[in-house]
C-alpha atoms as a PDB file:
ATOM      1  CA  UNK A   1      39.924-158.867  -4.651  1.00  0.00           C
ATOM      2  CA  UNK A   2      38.836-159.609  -8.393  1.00  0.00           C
ATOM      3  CA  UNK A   3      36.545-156.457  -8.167  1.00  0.00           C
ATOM      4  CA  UNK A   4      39.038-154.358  -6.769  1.00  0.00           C
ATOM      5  CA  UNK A   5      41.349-155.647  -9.461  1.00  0.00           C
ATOM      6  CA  UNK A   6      38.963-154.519 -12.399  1.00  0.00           C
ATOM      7  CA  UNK A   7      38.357-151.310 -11.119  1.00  0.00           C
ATOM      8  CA  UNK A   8      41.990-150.597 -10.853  1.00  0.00           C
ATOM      9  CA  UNK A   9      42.667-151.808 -14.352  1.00  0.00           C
ATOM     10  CA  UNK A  10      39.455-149.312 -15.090  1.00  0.00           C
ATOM     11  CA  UNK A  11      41.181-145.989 -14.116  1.00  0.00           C
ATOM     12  CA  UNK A  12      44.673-147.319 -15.525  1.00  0.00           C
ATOM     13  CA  UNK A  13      43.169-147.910 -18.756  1.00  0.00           C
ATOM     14  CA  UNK A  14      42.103-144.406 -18.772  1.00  0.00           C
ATOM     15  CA  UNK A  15      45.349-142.716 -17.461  1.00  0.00           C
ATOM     16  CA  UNK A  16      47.088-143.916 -20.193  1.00  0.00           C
ATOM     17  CA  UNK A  17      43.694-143.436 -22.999  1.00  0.00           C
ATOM     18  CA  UNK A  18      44.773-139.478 -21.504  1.00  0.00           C
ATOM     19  CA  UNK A  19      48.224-140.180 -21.792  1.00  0.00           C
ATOM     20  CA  UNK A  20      48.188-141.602 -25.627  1.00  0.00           C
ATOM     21  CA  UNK A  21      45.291-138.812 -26.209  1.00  0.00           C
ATOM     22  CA  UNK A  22      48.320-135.754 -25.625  1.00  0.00           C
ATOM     23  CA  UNK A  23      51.195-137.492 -26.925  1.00  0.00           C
ATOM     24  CA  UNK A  24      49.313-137.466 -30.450  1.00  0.00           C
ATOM     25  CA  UNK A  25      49.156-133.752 -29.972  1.00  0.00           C
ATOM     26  CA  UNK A  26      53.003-133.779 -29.436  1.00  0.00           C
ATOM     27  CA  UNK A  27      53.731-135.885 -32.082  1.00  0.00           C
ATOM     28  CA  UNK A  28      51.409-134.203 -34.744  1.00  0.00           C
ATOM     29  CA  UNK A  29      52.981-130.819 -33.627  1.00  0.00           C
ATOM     30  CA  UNK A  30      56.827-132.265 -34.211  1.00  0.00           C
ATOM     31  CA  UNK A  31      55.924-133.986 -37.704  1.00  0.00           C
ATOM     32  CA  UNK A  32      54.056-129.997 -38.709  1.00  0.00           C
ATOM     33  CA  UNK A  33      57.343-128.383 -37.523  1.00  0.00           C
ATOM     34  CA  UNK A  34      57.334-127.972 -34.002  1.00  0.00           C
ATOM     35  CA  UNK A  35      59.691-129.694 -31.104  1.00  0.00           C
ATOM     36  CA  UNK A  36      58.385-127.428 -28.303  1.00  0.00           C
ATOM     37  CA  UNK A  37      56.566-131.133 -26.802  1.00  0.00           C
ATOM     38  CA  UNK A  38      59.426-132.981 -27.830  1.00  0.00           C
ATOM     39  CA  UNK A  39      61.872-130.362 -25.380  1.00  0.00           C
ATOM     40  CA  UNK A  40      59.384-130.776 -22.953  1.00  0.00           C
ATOM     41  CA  UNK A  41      59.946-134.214 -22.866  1.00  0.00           C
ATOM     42  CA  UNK A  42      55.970-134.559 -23.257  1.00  0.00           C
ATOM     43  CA  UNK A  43      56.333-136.880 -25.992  1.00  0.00           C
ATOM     44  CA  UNK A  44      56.909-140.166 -24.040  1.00  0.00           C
ATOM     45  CA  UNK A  45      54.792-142.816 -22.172  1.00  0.00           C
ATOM     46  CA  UNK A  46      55.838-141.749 -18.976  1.00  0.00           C
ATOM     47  CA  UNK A  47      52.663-140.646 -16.869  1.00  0.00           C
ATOM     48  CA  UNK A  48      54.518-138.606 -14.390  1.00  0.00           C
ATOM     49  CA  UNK A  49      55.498-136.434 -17.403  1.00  0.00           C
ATOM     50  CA  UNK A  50      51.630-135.864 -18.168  1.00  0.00           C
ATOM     51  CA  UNK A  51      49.371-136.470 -14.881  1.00  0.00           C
ATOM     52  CA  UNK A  52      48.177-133.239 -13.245  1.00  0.00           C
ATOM     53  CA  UNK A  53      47.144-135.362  -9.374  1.00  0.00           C
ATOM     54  CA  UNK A  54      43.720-133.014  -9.262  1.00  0.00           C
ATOM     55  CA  UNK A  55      42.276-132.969 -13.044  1.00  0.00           C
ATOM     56  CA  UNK A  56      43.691-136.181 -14.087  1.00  0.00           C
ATOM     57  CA  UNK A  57      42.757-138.302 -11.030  1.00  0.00           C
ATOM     58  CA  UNK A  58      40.799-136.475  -8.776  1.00  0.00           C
ATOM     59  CA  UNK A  59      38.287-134.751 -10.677  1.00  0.00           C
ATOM     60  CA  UNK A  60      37.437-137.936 -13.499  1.00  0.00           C
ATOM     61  CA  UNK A  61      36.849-139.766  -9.749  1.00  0.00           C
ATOM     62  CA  UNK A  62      34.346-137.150  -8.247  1.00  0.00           C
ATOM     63  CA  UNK A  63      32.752-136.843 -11.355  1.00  0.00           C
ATOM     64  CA  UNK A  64      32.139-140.783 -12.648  1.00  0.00           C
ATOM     65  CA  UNK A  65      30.876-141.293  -9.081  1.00  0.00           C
ATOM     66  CA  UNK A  66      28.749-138.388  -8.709  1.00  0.00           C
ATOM     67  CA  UNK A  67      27.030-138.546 -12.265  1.00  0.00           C
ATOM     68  CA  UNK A  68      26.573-142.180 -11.270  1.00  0.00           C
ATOM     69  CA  UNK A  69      24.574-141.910  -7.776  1.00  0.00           C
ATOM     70  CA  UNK A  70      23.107-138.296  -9.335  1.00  0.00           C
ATOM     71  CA  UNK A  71      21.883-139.613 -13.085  1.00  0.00           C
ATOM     72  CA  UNK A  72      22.335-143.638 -12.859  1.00  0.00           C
ATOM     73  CA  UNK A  73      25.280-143.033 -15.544  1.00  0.00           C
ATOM     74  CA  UNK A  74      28.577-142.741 -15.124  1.00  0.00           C
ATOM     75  CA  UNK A  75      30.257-139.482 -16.502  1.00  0.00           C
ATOM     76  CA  UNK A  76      33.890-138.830 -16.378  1.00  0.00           C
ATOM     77  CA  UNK A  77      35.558-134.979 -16.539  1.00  0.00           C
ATOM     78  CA  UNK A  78      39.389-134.748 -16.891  1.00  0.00           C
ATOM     79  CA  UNK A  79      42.127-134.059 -18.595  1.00  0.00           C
ATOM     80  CA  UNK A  80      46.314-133.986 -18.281  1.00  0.00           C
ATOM     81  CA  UNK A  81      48.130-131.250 -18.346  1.00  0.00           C
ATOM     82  CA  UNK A  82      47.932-129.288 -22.005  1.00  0.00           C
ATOM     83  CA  UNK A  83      50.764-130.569 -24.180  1.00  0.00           C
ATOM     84  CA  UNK A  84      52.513-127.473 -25.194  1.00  0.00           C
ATOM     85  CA  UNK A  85      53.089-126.243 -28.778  1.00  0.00           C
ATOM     86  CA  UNK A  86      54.018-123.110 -30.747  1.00  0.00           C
ATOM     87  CA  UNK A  87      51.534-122.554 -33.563  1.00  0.00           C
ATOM     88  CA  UNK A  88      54.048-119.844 -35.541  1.00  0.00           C
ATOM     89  CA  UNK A  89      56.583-123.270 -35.810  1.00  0.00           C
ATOM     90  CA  UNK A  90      53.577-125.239 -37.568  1.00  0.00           C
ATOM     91  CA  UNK A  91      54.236-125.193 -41.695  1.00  0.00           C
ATOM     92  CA  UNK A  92      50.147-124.848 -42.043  1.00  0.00           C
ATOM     93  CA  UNK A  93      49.421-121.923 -39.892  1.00  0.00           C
ATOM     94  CA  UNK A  94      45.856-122.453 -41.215  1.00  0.00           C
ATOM     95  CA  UNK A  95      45.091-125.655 -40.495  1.00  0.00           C
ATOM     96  CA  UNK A  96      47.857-126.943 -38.240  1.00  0.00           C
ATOM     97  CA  UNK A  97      46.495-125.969 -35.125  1.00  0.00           C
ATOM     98  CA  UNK A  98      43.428-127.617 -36.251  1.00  0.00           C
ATOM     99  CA  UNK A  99      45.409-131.196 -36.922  1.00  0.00           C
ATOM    100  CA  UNK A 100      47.170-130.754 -33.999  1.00  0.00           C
ATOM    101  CA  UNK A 101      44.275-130.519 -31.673  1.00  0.00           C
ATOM    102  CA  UNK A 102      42.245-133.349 -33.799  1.00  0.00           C
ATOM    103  CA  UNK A 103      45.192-135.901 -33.246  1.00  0.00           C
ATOM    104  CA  UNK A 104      44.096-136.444 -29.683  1.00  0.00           C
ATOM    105  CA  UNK A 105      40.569-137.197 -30.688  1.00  0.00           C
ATOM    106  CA  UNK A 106      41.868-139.474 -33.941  1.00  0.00           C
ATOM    107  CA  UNK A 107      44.185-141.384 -31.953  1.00  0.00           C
ATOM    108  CA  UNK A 108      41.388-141.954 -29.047  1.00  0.00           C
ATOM    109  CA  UNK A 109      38.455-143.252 -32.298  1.00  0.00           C
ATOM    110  CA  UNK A 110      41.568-145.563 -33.629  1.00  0.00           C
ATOM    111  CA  UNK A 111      42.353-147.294 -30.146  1.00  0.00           C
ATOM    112  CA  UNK A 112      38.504-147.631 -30.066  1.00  0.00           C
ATOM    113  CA  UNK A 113      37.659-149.359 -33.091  1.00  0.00           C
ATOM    114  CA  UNK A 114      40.976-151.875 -33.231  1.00  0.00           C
ATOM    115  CA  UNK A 115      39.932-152.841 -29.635  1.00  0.00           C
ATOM    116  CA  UNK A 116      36.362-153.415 -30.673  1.00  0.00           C
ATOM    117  CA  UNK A 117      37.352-155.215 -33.603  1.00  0.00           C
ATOM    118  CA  UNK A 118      39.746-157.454 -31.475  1.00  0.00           C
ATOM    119  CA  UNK A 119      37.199-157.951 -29.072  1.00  0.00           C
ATOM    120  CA  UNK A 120      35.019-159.142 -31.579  1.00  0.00           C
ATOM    121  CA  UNK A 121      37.226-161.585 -32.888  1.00  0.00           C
ATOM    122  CA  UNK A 122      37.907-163.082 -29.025  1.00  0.00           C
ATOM    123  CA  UNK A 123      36.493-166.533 -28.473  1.00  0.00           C
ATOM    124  CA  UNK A 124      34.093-165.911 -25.961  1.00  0.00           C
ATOM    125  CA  UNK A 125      30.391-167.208 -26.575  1.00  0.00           C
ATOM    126  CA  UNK A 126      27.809-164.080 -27.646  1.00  0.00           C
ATOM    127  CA  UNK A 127      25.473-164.630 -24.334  1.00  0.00           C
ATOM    128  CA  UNK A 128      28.619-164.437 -22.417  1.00  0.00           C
ATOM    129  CA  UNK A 129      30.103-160.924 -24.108  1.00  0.00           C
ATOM    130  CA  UNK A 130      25.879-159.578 -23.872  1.00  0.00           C
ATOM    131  CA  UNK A 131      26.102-160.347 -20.256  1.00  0.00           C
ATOM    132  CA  UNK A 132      29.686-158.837 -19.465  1.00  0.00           C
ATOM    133  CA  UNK A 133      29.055-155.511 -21.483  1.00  0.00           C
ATOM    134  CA  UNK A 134      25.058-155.370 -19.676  1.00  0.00           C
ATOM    135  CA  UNK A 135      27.151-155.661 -16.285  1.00  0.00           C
ATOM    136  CA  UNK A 136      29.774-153.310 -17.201  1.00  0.00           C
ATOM    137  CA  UNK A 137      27.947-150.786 -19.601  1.00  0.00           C
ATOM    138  CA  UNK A 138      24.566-150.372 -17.553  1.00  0.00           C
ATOM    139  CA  UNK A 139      24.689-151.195 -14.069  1.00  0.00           C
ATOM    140  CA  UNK A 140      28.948-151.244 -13.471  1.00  0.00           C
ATOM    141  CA  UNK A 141      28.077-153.829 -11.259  1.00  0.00           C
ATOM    142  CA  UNK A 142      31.651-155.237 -10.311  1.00  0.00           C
ATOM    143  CA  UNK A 143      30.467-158.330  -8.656  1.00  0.00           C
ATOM    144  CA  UNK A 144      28.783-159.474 -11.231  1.00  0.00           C
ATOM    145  CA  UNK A 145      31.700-158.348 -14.135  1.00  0.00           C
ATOM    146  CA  UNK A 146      34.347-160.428 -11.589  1.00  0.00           C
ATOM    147  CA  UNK A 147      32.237-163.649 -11.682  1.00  0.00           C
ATOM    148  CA  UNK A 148      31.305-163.488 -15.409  1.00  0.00           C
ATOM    149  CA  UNK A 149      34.643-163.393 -16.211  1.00  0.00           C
ATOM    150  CA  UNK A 150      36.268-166.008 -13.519  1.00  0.00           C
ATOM    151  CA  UNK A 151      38.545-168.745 -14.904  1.00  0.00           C
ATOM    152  CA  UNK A 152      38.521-167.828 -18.669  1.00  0.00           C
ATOM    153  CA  UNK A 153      41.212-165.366 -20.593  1.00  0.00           C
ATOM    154  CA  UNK A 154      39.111-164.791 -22.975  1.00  0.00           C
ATOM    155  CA  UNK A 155      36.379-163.318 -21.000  1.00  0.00           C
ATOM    156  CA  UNK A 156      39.349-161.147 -18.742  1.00  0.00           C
ATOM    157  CA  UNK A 157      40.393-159.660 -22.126  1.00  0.00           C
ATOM    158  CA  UNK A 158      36.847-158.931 -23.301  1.00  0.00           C
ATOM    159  CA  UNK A 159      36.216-156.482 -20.284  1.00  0.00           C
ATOM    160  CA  UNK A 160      39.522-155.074 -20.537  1.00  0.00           C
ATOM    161  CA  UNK A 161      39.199-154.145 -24.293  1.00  0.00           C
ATOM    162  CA  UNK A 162      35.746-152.858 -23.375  1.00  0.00           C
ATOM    163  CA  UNK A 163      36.861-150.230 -20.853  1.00  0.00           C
ATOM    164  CA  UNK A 164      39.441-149.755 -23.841  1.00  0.00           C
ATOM    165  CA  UNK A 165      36.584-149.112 -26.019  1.00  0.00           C
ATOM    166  CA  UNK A 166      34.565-146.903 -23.285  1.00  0.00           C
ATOM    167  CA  UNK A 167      37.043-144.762 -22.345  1.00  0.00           C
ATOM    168  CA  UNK A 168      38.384-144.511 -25.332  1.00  0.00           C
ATOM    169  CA  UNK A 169      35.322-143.314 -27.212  1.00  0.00           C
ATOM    170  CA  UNK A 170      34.320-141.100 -24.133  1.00  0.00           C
ATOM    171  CA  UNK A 171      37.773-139.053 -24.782  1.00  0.00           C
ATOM    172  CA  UNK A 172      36.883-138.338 -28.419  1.00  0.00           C
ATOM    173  CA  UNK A 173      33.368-137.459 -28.521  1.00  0.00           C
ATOM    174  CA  UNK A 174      34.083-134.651 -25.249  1.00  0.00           C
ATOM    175  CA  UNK A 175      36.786-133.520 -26.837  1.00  0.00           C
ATOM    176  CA  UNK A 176      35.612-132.913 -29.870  1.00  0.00           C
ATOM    177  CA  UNK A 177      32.825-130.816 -28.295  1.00  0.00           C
ATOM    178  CA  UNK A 178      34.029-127.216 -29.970  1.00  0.00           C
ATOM    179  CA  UNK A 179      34.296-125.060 -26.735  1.00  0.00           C
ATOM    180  CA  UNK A 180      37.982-123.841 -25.311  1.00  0.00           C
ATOM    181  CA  UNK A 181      40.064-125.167 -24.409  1.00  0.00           C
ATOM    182  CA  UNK A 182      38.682-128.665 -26.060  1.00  0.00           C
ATOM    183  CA  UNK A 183      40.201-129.918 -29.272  1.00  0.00           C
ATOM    184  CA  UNK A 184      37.305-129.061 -31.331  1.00  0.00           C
ATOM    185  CA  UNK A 185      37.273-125.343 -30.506  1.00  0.00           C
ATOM    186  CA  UNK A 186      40.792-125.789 -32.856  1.00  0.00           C
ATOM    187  CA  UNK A 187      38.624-126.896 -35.449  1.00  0.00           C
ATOM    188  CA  UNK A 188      36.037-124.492 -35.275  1.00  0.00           C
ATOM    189  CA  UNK A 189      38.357-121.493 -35.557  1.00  0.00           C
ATOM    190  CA  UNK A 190      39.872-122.702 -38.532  1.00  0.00           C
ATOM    191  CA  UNK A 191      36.669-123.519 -40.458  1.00  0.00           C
ATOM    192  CA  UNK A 192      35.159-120.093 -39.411  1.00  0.00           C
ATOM    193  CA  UNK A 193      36.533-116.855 -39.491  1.00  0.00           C
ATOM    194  CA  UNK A 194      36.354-115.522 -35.885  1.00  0.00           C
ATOM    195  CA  UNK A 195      38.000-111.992 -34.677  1.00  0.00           C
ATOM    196  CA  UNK A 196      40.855-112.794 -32.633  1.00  0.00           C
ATOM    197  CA  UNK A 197      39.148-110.888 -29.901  1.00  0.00           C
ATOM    198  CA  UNK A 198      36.341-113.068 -29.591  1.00  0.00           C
ATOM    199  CA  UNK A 199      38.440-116.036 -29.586  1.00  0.00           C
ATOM    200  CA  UNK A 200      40.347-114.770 -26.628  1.00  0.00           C
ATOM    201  CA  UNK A 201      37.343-114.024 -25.189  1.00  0.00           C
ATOM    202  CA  UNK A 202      35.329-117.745 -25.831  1.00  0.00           C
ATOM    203  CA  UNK A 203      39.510-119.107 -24.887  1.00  0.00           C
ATOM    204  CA  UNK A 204      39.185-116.954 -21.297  1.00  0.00           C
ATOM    205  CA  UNK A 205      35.588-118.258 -20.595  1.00  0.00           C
ATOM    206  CA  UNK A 206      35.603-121.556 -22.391  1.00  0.00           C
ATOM    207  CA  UNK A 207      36.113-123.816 -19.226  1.00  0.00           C
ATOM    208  CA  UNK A 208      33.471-122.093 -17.407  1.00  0.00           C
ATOM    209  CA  UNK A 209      30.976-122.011 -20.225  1.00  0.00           C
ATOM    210  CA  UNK A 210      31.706-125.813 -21.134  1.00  0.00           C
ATOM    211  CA  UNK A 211      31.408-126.612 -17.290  1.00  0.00           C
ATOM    212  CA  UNK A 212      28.065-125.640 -16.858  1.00  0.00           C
ATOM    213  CA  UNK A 213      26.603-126.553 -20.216  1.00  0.00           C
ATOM    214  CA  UNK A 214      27.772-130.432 -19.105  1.00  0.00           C
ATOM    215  CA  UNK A 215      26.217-130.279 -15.286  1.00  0.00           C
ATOM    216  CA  UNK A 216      23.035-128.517 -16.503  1.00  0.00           C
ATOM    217  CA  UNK A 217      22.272-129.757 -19.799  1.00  0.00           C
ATOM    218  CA  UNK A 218      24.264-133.259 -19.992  1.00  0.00           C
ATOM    219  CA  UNK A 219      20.905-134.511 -22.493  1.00  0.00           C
ATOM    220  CA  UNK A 220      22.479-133.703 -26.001  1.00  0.00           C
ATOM    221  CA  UNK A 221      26.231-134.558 -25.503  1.00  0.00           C
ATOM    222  CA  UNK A 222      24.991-137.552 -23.632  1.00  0.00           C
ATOM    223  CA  UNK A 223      22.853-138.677 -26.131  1.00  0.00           C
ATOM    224  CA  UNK A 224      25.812-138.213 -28.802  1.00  0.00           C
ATOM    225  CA  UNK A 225      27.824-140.394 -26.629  1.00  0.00           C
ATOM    226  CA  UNK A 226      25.470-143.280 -25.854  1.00  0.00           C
ATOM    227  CA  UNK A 227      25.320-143.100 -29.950  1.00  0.00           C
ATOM    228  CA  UNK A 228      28.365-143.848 -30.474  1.00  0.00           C
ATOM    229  CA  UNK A 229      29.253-146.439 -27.069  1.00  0.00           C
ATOM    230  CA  UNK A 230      26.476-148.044 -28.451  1.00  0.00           C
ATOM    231  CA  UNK A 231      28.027-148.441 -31.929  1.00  0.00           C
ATOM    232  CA  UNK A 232      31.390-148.906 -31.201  1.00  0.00           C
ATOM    233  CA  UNK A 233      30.192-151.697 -28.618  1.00  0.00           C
ATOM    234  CA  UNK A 234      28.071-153.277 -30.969  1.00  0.00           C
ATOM    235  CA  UNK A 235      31.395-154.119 -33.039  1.00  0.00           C
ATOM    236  CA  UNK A 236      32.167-155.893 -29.829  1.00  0.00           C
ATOM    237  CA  UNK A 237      29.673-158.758 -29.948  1.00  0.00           C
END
């Protein structure tokens, strides 16, 4: 029961790391000029509002699972339905886009390092927080999470802020990978100056492009990732 507990608490914990993740779009987009999310009633906690049931739940599921029994590490794909914005409502038509799509990613790296912080200041002895984050980070070994952390508050919010922290930093890092439709695409048309052609071109083939650099060449973003797991974690002890 304890194990089925965490893992619920694990894919929770991300719903609403998505959730958070778009309403910063929405709410960066209404304080540049634009209320399109706020009509769309996208700007609120409410998950039914946000949740897409095949690439918010479904597809994260099939891919954590399937990385893990393919690679030995766990690798999540997902998203919630695209917030929607108009960019001609934005005061900077320059750079607004560009804030509007990094707000996800900002809000994801702040929710990451207060949560590392906090867990850092919980009262939990150091062997004890090595042991839970080995368990949880390296082999997800439930059982062993579930009896680490039995009879002791401090140890039940130390795993909890950790799968704060992972998914947290996983949901930054991918999308700030600068392919369509991720947030950092945003960014990389406003730094460069790119023909609106090709843009519509990389927009139309972004997904598939970004889909197959992940499932056949997961080295590089992976090893960006375990850079910065490993440093936000480290906070943690």
């Amino acid at each position: 029961m304890q194990e089925a507990i965490l893992v619920i608490f694990f894919f929770v914990i991300l719903i609403y790391s998505i959730i958070i993740h778009e309403v910063a779009h929405g709410v960066m987009a209404l304080w540049l000029g634009d209320k399109t999310a706020k009509y769309a009633g996208r700007i609120t906690a409410n998950p039914f509002k946000h949740i897409d049931p095949w690439f918010t739940i479904v597809v994260p599921l099939l891919t954590f699972y399937s990385s893990l029994l393919l690679f030995g590490r766990a690798f999540a794909f997902g998203g919630a339905k695209p917030v929607p914005y108009n960019p001609y409502n934005l005061k900077n038509q320059k750079w607004g886009p560009a804030l509007v799509a990094l707000a996800g990613p900002g809000v994801n790296i702040l929710i990451a390092l207060v949560f590392a912080i906090a867990a850092r200041l919980l009262v939990v002895p150091e062997l004890l927080k090595i042991d839970i984050l080995k368990n949880f980070f390296f082999y997800m070994d439930w059982t062993k999470m579930s009896s680490d952390i039995a009879g002791s508050l401090g140890s039940i919010l130390y795993i909890l802020f950790l799968m704060i922290v992972f998914w947290n930093v996983l949901l930054a890092i991918f999308n700030l990978i600068p392919i369509p439709p991720l947030d950092g695409s945003k960014l990389l048309f406003a730094l460069f100056p790119i023909k609106i052609e090709t843009v519509a071109l990389f927009e139309q083939f972004g997904f598939i492009i970004l889909l197959v650099l992940i499932l056949l060449f997961p080295g590089p973003f992976s090893a960006v990732l375990d850079f910065f797991w490993a440093l936000f974690f480290g906070i943690t002890l």
